[in-house]
PDB file of N, CA and C in Angstrom:
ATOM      1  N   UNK A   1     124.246  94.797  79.255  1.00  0.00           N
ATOM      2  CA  UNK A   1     123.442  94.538  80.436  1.00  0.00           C
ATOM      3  C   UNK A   1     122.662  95.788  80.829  1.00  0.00           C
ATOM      4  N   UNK A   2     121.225  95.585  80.925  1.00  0.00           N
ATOM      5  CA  UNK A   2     120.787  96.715  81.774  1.00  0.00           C
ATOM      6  C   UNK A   2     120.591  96.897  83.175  1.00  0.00           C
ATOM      7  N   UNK A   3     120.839  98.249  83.549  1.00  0.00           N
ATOM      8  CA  UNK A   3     120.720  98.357  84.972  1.00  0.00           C
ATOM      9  C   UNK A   3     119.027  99.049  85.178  1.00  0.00           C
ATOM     10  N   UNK A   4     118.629  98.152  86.742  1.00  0.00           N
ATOM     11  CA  UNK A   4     117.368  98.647  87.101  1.00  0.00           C
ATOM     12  C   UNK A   4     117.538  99.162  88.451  1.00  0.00           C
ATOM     13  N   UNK A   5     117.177 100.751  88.389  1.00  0.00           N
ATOM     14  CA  UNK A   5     116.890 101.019  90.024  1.00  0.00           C
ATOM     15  C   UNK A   5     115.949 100.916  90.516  1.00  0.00           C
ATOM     16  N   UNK A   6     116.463 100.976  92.044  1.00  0.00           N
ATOM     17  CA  UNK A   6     115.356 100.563  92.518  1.00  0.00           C
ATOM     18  C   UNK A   6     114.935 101.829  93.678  1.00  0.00           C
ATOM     19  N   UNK A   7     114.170 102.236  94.014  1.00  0.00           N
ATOM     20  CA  UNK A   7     113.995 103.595  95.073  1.00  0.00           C
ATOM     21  C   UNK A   7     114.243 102.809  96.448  1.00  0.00           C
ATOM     22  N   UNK A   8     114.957 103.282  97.313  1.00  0.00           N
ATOM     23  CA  UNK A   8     114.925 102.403  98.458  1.00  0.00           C
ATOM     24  C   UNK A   8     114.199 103.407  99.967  1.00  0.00           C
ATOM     25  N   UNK A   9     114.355 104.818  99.924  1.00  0.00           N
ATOM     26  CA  UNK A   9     113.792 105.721 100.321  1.00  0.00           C
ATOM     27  C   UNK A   9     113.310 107.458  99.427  1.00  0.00           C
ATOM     28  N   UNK A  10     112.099 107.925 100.508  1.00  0.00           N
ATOM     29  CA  UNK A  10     112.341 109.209  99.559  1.00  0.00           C
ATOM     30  C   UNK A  10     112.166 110.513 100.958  1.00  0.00           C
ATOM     31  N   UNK A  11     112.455 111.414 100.771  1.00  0.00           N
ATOM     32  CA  UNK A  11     112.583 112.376 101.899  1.00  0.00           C
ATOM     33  C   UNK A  11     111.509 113.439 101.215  1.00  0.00           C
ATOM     34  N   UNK A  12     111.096 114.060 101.820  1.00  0.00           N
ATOM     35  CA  UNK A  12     110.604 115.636 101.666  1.00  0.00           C
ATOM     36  C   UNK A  12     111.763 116.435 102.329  1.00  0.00           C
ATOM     37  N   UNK A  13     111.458 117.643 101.564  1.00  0.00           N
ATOM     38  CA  UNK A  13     112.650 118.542 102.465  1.00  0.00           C
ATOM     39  C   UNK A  13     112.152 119.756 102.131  1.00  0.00           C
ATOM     40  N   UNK A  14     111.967 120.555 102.952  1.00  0.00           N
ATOM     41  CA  UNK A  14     110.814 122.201 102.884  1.00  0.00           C
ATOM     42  C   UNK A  14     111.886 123.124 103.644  1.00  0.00           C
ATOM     43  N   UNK A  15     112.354 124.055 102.260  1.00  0.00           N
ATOM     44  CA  UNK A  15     113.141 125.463 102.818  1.00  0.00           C
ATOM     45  C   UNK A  15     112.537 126.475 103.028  1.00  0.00           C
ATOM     46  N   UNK A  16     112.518 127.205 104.175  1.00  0.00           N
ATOM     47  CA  UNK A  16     112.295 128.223 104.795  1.00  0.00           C
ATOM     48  C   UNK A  16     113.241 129.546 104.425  1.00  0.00           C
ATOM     49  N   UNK A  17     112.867 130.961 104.243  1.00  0.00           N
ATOM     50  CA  UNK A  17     113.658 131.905 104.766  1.00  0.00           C
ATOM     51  C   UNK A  17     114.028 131.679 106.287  1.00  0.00           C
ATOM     52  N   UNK A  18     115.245 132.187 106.641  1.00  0.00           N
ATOM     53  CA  UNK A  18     115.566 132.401 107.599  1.00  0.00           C
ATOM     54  C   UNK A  18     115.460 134.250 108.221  1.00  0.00           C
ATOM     55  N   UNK A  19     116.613 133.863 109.034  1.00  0.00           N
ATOM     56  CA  UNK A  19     116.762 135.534 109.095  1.00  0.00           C
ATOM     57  C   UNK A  19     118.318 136.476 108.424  1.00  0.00           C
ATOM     58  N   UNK A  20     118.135 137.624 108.309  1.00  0.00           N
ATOM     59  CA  UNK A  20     119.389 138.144 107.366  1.00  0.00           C
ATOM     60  C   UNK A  20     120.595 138.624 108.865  1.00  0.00           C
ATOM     61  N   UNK A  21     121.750 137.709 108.553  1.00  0.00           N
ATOM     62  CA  UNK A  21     123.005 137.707 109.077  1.00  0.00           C
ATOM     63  C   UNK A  21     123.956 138.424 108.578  1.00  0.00           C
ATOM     64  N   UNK A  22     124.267 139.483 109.138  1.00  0.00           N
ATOM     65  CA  UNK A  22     125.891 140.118 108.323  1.00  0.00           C
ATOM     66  C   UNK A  22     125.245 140.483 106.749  1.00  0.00           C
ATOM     67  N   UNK A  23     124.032 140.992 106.720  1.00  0.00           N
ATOM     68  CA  UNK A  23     123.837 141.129 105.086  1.00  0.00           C
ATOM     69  C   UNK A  23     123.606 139.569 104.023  1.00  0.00           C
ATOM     70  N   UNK A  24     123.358 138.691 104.853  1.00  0.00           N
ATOM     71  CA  UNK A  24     123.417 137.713 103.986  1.00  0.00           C
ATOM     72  C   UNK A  24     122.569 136.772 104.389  1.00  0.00           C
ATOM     73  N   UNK A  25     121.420 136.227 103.878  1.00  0.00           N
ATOM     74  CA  UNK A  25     120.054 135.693 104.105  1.00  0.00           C
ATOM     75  C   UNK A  25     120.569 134.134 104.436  1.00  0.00           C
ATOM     76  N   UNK A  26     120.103 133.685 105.398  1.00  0.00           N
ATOM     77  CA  UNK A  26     119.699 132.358 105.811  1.00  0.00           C
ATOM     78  C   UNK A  26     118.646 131.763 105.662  1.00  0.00           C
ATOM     79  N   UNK A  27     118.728 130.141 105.493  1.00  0.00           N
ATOM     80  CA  UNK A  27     117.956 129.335 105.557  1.00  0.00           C
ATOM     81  C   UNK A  27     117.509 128.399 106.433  1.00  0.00           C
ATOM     82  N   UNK A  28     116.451 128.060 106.495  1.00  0.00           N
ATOM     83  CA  UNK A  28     115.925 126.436 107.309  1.00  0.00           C
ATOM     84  C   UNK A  28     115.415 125.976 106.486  1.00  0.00           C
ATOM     85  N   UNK A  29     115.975 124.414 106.897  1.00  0.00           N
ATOM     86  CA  UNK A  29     115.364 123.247 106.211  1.00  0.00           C
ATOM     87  C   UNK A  29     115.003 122.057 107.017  1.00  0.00           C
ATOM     88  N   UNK A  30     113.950 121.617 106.777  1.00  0.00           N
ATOM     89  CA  UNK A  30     113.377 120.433 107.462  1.00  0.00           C
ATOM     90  C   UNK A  30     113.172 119.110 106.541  1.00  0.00           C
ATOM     91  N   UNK A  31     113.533 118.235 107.173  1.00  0.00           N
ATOM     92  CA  UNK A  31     113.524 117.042 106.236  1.00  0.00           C
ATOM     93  C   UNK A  31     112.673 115.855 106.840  1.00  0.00           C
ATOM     94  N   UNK A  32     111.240 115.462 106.296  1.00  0.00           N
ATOM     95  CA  UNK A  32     110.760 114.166 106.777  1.00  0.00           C
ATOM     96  C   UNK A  32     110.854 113.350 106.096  1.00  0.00           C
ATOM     97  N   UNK A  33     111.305 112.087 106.442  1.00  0.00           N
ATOM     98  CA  UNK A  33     112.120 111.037 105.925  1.00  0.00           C
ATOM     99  C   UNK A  33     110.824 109.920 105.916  1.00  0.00           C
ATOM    100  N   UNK A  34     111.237 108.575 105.111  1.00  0.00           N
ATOM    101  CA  UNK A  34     109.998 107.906 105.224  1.00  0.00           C
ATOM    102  C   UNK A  34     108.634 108.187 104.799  1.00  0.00           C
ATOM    103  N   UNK A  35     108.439 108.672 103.644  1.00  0.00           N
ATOM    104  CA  UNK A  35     107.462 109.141 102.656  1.00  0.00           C
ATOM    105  C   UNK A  35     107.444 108.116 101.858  1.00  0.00           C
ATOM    106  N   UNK A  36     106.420 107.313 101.904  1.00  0.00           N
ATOM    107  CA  UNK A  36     106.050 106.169 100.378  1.00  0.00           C
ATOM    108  C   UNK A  36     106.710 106.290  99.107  1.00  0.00           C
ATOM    109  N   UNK A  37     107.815 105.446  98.667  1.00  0.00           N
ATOM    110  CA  UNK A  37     108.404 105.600  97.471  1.00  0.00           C
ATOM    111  C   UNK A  37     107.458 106.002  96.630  1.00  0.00           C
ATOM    112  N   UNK A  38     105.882 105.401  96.686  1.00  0.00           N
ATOM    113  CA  UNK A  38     105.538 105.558  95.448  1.00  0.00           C
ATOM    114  C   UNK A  38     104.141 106.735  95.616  1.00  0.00           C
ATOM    115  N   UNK A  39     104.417 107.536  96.515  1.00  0.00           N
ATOM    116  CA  UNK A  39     103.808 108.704  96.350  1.00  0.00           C
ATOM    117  C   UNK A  39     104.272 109.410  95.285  1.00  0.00           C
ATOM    118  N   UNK A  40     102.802 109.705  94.788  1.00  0.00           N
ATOM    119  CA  UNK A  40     102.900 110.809  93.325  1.00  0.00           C
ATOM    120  C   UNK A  40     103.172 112.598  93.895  1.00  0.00           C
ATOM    121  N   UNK A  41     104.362 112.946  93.188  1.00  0.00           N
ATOM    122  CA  UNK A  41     105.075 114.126  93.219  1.00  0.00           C
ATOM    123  C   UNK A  41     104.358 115.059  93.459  1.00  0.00           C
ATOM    124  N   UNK A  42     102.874 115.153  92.871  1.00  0.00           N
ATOM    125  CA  UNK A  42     101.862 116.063  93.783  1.00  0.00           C
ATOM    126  C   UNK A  42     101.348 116.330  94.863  1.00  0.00           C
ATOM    127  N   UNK A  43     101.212 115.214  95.340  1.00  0.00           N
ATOM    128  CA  UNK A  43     100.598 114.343  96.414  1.00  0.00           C
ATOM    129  C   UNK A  43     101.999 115.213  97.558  1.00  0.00           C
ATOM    130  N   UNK A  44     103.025 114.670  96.932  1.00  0.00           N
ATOM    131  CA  UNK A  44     104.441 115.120  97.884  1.00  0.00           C
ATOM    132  C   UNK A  44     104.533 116.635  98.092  1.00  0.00           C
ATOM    133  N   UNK A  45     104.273 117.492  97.029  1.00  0.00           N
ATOM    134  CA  UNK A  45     103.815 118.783  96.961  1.00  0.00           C
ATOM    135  C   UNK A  45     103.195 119.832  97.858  1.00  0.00           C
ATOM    136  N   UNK A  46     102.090 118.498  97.425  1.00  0.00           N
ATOM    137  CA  UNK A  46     100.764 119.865  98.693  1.00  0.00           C
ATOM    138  C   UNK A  46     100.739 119.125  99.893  1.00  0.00           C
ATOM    139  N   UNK A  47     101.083 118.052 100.437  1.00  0.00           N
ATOM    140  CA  UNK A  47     101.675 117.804 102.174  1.00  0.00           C
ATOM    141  C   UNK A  47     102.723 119.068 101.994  1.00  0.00           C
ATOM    142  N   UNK A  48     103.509 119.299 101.458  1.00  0.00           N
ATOM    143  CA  UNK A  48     104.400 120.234 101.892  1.00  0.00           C
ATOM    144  C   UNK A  48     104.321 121.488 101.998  1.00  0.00           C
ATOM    145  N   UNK A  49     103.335 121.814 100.846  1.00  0.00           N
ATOM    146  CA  UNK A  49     102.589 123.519 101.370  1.00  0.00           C
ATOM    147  C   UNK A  49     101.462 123.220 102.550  1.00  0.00           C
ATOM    148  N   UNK A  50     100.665 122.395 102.986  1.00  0.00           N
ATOM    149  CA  UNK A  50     100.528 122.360 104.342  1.00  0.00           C
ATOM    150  C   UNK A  50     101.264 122.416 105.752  1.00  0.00           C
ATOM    151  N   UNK A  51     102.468 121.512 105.190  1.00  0.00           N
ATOM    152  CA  UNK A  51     103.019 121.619 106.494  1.00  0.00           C
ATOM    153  C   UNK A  51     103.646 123.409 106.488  1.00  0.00           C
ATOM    154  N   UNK A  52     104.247 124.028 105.424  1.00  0.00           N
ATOM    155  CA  UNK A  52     104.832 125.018 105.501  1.00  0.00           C
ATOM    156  C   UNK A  52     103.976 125.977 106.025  1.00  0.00           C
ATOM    157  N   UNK A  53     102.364 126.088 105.496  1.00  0.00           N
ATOM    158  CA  UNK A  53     101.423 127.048 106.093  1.00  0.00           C
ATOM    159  C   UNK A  53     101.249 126.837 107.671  1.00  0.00           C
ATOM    160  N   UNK A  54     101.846 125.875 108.353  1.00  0.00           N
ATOM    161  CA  UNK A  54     101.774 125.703 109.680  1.00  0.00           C
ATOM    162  C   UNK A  54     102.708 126.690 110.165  1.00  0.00           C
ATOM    163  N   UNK A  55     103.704 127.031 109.660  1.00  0.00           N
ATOM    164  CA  UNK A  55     105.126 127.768 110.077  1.00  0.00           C
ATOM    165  C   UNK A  55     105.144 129.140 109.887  1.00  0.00           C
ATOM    166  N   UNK A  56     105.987 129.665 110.670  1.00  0.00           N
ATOM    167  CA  UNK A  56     106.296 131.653 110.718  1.00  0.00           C
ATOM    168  C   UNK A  56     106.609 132.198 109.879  1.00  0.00           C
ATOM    169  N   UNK A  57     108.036 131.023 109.084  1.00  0.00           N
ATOM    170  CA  UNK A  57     108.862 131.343 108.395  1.00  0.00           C
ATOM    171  C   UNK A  57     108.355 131.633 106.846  1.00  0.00           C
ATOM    172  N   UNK A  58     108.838 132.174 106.052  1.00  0.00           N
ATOM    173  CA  UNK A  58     108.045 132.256 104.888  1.00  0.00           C
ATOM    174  C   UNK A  58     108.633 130.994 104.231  1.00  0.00           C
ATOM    175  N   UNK A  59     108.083 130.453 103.364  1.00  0.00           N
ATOM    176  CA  UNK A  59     108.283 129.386 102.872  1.00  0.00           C
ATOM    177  C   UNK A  59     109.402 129.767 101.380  1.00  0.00           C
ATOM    178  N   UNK A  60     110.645 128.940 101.011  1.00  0.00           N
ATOM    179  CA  UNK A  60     111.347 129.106 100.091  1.00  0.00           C
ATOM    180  C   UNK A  60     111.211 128.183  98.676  1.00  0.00           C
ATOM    181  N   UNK A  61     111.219 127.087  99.456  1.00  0.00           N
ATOM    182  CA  UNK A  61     110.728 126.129  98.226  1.00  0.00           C
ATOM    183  C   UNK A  61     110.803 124.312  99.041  1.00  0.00           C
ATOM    184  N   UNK A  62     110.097 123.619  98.054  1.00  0.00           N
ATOM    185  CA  UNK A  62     110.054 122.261  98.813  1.00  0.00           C
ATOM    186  C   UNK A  62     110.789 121.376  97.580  1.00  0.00           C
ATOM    187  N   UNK A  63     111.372 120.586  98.321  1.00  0.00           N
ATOM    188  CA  UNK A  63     111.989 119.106  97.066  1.00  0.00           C
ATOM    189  C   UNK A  63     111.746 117.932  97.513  1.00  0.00           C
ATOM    190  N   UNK A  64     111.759 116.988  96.708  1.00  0.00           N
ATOM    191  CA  UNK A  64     111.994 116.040  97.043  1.00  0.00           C
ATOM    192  C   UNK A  64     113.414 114.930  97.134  1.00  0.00           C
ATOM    193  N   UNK A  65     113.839 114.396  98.207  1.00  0.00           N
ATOM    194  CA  UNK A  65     115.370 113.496  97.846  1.00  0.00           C
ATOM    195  C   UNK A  65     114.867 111.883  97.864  1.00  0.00           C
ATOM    196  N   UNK A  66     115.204 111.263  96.865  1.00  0.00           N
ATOM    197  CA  UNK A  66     115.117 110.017  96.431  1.00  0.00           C
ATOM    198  C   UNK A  66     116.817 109.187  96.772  1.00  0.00           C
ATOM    199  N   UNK A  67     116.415 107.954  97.324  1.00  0.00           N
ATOM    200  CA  UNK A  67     117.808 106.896  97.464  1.00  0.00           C
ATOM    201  C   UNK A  67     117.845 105.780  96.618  1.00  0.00           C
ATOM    202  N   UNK A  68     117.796 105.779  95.417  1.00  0.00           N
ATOM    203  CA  UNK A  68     118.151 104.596  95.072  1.00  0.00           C
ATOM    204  C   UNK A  68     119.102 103.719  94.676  1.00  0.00           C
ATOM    205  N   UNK A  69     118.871 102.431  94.991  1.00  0.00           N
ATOM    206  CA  UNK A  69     120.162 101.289  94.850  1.00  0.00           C
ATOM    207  C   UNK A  69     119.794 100.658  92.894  1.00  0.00           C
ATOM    208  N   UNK A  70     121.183 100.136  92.677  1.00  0.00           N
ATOM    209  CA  UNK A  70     121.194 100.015  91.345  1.00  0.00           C
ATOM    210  C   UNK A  70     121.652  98.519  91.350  1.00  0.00           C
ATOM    211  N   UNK A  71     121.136  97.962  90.410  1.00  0.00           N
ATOM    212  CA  UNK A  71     121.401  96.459  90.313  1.00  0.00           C
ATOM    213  C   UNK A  71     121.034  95.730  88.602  1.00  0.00           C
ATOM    214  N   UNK A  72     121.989  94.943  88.219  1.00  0.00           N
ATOM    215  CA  UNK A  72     121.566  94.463  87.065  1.00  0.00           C
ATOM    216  C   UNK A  72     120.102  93.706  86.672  1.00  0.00           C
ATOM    217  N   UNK A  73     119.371  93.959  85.792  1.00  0.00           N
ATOM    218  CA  UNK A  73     118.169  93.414  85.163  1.00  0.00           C
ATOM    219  C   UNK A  73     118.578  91.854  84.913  1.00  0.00           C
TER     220      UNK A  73
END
């Protein structure tokens, strides 16, 4: 049997430097939820170096998180 997923949500999520604690660097992360499953990974990309050029923080890196449900073909 094959299995087909299916995307049911996808998040952006953009890490920030933080500030250095006790010698040991922190992070922020922001997550907007509800991004078009079927936005192309570029597309997801450079919204996210925009939104980051809005911010103080220096920017660390951006990902994307995908939810998908699994069900037989």
């Amino acid at each position: 049997m094959a299995v087909q997923a299916e995307v049911k949500s996808v998040k952006l999520q953009i890490k920030y430097l933080g500030e250095v604690v006790n010698g040991r660097q922190t992070y922020i992360t922001k997550t907007y939820n509800r991004v078009k499953p079927n936005a192309q990974n570029q597309d997801i990309y450079d919204v996210g170096k925009i939104i980051a050029g809005l911010q103080t923080n220096p920017l660390y890196g951006i990902s994307k998180s995908e939810d998908s449900g699994l069900s037989e073909a």
